[in-house]
PDB file of N, CA and C in Angstrom:
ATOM      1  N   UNK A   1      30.649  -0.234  33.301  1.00  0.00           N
ATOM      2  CA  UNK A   1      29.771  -0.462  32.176  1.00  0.00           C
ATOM      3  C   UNK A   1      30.461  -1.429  31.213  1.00  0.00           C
ATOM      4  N   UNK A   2      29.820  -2.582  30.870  1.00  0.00           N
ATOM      5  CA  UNK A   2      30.125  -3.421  29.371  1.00  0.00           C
ATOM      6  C   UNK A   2      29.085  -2.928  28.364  1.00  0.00           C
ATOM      7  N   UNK A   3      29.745  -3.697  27.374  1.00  0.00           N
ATOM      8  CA  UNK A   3      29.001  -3.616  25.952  1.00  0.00           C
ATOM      9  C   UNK A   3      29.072  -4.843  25.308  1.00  0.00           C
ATOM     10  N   UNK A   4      27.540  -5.007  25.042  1.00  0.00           N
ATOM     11  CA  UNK A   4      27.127  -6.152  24.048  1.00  0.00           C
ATOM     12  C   UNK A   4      27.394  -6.041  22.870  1.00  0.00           C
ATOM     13  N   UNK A   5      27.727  -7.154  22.118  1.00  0.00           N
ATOM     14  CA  UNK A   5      27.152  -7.054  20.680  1.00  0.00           C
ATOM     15  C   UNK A   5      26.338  -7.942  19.955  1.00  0.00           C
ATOM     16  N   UNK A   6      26.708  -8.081  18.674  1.00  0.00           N
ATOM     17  CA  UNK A   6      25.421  -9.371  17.496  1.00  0.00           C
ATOM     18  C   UNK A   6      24.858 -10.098  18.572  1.00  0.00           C
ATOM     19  N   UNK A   7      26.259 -10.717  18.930  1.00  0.00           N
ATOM     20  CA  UNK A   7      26.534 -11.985  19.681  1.00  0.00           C
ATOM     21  C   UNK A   7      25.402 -12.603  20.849  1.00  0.00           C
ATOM     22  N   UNK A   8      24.822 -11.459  20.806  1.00  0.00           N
ATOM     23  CA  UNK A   8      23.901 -11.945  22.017  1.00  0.00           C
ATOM     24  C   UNK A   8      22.467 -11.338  21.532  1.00  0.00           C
ATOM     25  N   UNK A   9      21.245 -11.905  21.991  1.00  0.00           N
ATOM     26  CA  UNK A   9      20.218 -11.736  21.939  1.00  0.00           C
ATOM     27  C   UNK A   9      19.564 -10.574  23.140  1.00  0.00           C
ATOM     28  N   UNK A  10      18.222  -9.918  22.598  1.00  0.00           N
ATOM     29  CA  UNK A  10      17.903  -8.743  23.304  1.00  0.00           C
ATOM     30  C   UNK A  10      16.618  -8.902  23.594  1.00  0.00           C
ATOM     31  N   UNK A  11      15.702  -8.697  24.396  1.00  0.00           N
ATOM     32  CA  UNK A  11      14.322  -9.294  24.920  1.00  0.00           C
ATOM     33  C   UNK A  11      13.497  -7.889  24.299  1.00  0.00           C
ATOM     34  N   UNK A  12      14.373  -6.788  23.890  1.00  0.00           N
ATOM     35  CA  UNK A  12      13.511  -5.643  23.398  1.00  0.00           C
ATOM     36  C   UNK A  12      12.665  -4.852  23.791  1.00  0.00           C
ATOM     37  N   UNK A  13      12.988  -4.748  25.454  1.00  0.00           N
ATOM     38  CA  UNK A  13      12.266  -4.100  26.776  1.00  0.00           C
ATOM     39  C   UNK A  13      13.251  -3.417  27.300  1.00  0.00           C
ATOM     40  N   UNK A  14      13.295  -1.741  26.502  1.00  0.00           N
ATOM     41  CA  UNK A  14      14.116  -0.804  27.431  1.00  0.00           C
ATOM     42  C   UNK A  14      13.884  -0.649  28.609  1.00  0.00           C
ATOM     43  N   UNK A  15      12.715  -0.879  29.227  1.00  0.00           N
ATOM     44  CA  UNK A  15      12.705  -0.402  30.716  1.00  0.00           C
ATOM     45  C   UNK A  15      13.207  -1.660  31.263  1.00  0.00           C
ATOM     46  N   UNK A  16      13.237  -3.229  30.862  1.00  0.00           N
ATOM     47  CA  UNK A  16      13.346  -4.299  31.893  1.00  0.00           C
ATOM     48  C   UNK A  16      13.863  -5.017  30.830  1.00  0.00           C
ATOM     49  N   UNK A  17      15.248  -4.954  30.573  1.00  0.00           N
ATOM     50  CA  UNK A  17      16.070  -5.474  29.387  1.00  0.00           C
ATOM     51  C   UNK A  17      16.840  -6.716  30.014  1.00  0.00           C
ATOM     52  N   UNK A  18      16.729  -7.796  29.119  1.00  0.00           N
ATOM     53  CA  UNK A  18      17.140  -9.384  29.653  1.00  0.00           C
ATOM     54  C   UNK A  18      18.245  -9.609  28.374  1.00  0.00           C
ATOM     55  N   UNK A  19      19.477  -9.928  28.332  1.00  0.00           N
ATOM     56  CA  UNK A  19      20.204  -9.858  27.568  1.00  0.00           C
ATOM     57  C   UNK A  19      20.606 -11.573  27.132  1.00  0.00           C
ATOM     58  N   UNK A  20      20.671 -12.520  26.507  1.00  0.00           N
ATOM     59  CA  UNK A  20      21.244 -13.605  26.257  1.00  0.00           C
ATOM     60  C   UNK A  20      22.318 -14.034  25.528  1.00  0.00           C
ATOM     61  N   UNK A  21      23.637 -14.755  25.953  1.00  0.00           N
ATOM     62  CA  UNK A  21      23.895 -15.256  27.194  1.00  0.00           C
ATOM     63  C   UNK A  21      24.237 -14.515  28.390  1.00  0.00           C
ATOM     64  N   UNK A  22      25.025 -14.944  29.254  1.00  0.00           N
ATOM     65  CA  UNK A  22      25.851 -14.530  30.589  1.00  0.00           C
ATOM     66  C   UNK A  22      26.626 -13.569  29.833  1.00  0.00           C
ATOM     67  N   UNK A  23      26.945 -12.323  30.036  1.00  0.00           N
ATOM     68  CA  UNK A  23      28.037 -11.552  30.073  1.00  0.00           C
ATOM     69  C   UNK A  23      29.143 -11.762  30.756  1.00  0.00           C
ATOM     70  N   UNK A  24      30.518 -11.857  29.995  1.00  0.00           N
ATOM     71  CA  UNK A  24      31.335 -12.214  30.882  1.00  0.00           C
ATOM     72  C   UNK A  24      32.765 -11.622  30.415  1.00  0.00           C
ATOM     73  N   UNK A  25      33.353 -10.094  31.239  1.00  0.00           N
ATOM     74  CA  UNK A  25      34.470  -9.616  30.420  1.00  0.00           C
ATOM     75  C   UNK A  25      35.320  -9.802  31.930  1.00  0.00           C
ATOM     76  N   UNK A  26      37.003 -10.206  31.562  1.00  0.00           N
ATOM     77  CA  UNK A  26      37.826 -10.270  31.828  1.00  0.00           C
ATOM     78  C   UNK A  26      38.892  -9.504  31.620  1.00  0.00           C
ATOM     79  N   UNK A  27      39.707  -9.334  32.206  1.00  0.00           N
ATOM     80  CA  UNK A  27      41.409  -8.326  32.025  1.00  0.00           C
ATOM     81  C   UNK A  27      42.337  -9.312  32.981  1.00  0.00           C
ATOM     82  N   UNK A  28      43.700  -8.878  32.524  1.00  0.00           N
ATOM     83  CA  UNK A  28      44.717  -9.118  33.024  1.00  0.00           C
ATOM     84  C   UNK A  28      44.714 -10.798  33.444  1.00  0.00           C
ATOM     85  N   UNK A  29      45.567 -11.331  34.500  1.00  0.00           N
ATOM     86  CA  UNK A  29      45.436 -12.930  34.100  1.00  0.00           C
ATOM     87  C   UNK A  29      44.155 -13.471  34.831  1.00  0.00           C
ATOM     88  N   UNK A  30      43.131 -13.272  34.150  1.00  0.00           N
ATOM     89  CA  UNK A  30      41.933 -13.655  34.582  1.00  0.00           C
ATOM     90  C   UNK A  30      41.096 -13.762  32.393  1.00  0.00           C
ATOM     91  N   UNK A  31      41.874 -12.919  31.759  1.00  0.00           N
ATOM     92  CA  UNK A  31      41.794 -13.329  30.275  1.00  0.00           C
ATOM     93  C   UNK A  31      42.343 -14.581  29.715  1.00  0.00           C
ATOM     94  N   UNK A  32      41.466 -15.536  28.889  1.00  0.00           N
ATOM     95  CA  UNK A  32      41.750 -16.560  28.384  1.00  0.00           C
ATOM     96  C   UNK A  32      42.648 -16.494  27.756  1.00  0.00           C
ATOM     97  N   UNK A  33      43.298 -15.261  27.539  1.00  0.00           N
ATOM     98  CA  UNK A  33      44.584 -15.251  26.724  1.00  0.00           C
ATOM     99  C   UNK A  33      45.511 -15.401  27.109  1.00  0.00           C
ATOM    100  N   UNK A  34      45.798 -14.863  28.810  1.00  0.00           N
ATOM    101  CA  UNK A  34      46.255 -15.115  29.474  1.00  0.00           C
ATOM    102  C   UNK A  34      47.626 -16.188  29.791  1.00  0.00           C
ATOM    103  N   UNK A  35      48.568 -16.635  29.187  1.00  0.00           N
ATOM    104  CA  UNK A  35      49.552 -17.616  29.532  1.00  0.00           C
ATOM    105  C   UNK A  35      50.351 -17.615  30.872  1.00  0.00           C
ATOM    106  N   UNK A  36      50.168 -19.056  31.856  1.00  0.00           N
ATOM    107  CA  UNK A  36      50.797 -18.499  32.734  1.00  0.00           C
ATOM    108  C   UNK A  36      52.233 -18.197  32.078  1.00  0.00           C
ATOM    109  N   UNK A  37      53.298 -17.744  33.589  1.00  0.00           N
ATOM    110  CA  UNK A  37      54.195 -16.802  33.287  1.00  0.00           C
ATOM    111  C   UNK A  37      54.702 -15.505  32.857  1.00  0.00           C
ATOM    112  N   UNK A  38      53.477 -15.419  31.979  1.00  0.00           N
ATOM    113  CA  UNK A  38      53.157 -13.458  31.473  1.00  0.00           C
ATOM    114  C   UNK A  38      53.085 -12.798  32.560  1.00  0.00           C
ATOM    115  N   UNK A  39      53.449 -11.645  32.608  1.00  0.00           N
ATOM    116  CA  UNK A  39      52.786 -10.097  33.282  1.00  0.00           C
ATOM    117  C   UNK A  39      51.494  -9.714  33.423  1.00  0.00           C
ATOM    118  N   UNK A  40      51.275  -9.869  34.337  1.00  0.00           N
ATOM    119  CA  UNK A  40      49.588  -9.407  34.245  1.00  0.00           C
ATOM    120  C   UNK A  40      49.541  -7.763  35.093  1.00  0.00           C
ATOM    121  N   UNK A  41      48.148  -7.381  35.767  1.00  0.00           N
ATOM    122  CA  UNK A  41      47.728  -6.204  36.201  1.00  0.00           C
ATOM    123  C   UNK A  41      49.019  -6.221  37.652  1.00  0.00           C
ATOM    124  N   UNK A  42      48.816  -7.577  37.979  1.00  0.00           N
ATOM    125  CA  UNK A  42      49.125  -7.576  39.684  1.00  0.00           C
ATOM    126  C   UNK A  42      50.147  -7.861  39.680  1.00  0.00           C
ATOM    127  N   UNK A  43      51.048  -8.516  39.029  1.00  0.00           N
ATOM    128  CA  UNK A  43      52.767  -8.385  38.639  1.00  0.00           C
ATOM    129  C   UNK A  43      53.452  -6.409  38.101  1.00  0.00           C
ATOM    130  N   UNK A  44      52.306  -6.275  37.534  1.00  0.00           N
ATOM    131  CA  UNK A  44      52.411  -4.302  37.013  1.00  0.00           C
ATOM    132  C   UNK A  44      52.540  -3.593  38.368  1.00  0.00           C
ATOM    133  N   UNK A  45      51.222  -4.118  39.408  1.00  0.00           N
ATOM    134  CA  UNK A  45      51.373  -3.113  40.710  1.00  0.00           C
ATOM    135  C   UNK A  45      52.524  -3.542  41.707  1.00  0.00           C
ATOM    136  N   UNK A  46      52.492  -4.559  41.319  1.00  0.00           N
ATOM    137  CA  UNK A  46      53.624  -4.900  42.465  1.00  0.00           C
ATOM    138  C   UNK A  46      54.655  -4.374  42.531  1.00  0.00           C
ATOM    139  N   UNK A  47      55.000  -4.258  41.490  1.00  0.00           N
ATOM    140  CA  UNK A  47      56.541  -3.341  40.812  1.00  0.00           C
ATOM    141  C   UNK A  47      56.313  -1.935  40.716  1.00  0.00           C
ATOM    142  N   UNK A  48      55.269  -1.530  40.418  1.00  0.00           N
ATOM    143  CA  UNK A  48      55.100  -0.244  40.440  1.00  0.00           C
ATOM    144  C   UNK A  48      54.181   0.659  41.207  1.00  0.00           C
ATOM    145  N   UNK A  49      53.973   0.760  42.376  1.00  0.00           N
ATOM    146  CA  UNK A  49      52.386   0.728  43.014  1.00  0.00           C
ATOM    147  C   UNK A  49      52.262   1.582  43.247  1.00  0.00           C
ATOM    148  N   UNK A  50      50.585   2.088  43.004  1.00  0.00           N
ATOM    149  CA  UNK A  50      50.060   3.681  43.056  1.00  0.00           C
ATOM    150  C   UNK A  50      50.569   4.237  41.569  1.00  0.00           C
ATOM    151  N   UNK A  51      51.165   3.464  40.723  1.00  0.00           N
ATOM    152  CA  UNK A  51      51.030   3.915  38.892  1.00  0.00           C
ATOM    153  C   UNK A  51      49.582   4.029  37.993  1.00  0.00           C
ATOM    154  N   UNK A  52      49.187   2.828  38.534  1.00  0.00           N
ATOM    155  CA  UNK A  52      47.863   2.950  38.245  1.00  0.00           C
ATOM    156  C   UNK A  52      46.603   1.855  38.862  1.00  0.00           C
ATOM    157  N   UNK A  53      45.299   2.170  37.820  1.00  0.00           N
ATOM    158  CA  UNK A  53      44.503   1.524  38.878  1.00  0.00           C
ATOM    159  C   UNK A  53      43.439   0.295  38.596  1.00  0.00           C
ATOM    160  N   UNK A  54      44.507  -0.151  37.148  1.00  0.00           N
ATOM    161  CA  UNK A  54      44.137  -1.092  36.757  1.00  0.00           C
ATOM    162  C   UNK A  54      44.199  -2.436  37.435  1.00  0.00           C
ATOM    163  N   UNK A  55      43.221  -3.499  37.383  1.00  0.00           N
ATOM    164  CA  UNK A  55      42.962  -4.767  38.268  1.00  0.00           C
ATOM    165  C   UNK A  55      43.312  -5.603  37.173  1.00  0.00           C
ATOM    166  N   UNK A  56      43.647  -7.180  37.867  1.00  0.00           N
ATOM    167  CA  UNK A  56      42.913  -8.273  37.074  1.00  0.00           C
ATOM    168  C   UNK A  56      42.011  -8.344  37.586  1.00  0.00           C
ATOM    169  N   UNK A  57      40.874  -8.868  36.791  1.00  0.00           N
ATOM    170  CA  UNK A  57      39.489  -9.047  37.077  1.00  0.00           C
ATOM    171  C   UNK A  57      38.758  -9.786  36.325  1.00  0.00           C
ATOM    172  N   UNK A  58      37.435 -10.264  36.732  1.00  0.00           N
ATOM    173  CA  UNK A  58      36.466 -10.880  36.253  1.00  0.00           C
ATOM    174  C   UNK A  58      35.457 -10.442  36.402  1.00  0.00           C
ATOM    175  N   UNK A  59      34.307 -10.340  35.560  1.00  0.00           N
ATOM    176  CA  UNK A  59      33.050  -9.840  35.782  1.00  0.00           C
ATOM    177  C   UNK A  59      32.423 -10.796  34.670  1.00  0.00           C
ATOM    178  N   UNK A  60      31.134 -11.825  35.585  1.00  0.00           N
ATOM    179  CA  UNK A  60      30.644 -12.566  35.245  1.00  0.00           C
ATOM    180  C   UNK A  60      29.061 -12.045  35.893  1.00  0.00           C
ATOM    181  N   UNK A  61      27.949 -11.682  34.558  1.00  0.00           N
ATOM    182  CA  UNK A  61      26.841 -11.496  35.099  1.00  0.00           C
ATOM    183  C   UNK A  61      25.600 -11.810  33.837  1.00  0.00           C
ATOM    184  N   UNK A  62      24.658 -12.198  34.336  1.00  0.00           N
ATOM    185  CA  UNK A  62      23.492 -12.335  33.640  1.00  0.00           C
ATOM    186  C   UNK A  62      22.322 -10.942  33.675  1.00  0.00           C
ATOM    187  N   UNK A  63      21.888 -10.277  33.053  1.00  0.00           N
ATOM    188  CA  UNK A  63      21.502  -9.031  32.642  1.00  0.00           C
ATOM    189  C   UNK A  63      19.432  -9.826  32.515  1.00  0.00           C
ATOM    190  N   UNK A  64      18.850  -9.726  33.742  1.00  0.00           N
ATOM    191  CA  UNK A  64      17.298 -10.452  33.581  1.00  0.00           C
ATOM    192  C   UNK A  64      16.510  -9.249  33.696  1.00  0.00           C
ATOM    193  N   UNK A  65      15.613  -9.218  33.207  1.00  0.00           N
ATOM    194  CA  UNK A  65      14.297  -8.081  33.479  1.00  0.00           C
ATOM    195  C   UNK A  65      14.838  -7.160  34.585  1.00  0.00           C
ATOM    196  N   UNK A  66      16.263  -6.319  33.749  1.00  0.00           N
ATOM    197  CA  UNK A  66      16.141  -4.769  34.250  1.00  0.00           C
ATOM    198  C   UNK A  66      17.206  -5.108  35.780  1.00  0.00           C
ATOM    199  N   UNK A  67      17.520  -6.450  35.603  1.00  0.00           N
ATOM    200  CA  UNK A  67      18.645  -6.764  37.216  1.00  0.00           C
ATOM    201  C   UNK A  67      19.939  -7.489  36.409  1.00  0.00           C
ATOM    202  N   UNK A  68      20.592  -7.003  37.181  1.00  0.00           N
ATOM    203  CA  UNK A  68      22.298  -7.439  36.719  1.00  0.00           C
ATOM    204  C   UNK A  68      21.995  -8.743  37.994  1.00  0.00           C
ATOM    205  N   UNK A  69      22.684 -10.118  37.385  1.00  0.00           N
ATOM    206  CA  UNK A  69      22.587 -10.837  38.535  1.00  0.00           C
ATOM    207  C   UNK A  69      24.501 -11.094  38.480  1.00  0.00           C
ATOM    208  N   UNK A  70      24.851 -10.640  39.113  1.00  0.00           N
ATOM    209  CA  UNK A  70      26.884 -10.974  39.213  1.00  0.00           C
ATOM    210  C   UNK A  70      26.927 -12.583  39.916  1.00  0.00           C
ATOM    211  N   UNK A  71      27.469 -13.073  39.011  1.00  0.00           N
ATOM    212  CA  UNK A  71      27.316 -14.552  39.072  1.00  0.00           C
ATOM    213  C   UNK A  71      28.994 -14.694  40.196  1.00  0.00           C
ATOM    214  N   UNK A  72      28.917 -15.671  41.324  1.00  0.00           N
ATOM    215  CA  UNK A  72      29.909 -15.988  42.357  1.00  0.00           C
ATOM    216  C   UNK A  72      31.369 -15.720  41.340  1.00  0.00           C
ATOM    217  N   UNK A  73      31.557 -16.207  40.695  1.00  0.00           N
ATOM    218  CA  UNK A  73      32.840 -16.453  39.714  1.00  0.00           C
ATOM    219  C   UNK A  73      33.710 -14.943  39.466  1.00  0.00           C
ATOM    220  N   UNK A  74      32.473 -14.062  39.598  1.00  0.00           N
ATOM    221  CA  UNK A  74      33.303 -12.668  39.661  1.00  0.00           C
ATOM    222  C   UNK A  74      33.789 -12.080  40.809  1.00  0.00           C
ATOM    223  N   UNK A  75      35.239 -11.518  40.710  1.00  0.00           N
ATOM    224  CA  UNK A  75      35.935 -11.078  41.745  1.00  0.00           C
ATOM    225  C   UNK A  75      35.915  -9.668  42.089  1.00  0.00           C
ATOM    226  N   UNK A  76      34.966  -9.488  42.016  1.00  0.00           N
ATOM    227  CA  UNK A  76      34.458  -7.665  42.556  1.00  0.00           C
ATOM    228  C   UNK A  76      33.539  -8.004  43.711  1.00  0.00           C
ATOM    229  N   UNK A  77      33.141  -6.741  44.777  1.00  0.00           N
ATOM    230  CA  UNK A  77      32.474  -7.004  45.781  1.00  0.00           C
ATOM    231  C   UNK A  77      30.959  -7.584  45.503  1.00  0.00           C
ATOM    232  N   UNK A  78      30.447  -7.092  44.121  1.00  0.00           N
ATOM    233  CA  UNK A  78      29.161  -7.303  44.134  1.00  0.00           C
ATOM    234  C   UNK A  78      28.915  -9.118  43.485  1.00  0.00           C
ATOM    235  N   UNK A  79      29.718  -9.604  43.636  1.00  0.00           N
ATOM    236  CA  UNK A  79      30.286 -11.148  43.234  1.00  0.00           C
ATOM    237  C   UNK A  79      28.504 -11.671  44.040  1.00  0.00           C
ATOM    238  N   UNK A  80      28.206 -12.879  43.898  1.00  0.00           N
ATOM    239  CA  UNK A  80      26.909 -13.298  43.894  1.00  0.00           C
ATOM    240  C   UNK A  80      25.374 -12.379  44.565  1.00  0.00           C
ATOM    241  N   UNK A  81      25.465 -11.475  44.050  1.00  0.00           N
ATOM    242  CA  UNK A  81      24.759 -10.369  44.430  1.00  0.00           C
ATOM    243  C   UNK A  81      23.364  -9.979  43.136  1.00  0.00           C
ATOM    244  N   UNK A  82      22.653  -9.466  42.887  1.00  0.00           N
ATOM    245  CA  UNK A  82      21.665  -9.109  42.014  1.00  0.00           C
ATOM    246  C   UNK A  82      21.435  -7.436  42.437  1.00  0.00           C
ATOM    247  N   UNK A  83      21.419  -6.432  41.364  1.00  0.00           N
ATOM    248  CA  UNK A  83      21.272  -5.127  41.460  1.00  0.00           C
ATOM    249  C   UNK A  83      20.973  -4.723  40.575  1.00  0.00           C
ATOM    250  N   UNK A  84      19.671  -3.903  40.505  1.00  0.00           N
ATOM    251  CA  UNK A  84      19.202  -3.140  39.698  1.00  0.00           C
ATOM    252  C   UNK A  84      20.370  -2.150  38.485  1.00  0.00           C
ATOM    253  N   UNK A  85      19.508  -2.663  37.437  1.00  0.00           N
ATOM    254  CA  UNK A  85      20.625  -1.988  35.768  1.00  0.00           C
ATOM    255  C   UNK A  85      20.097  -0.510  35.823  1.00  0.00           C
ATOM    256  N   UNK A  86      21.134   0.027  36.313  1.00  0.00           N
ATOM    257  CA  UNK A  86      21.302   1.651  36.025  1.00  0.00           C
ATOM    258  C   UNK A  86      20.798   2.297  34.446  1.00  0.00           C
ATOM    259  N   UNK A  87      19.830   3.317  34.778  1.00  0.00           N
ATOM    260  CA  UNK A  87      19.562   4.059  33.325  1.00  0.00           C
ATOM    261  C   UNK A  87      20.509   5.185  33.094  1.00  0.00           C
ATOM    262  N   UNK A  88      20.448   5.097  32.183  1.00  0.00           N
ATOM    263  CA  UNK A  88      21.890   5.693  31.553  1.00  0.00           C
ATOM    264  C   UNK A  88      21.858   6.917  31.223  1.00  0.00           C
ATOM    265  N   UNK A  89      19.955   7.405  31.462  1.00  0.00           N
ATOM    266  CA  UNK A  89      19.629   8.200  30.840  1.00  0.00           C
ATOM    267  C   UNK A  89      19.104   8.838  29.099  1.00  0.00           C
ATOM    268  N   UNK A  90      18.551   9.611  29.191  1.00  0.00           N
ATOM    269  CA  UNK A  90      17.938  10.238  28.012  1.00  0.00           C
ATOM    270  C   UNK A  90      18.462  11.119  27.169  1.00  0.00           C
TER     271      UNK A  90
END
């Protein structure tokens, strides 16, 4: 799960919610903060493995009428894929 904020615009359709722009959260050296040479997630496991189960990662997706579309650029399996936005419930 991410979270929006101001920053982005809302189409105002709980059942088929379109979010504007692209959502796009990052960790470890896949963050613009990122400098090479730093420590990242995968320099952490390497040295320490099975500590924990944190990734570097990318998750790049556009949020259209009620479908997550995961744009190629993200490095998770569902990477250029489109899947229905889970309700979260009541």
């Amino acid at each position: 799960m991410h979270v929006v904020d101001s920053g982005w615009t809302f189409n105002g359709d709980y059942d088929r919610p379109t979010f504007s722009p692209s959502v796009l959260v990052t960790g470890g050296h896949h963050a613009k903060e990122w400098k090479a040479g730093d420590s990242c997630w995968c320099t952490f496991n390497e040295k320490h493995p099975g500590l924990t189960t944190f990734v570097c990662s990318r998750c790049h997706s556009f949020v259209k009428a009620g479908q997550i579309e995961f744009l190629a650029d993200s490095t998770h399996a569902l990477a250029g894929k489109t899947v229905p936005l889970e309700s979260l419930g009541e």
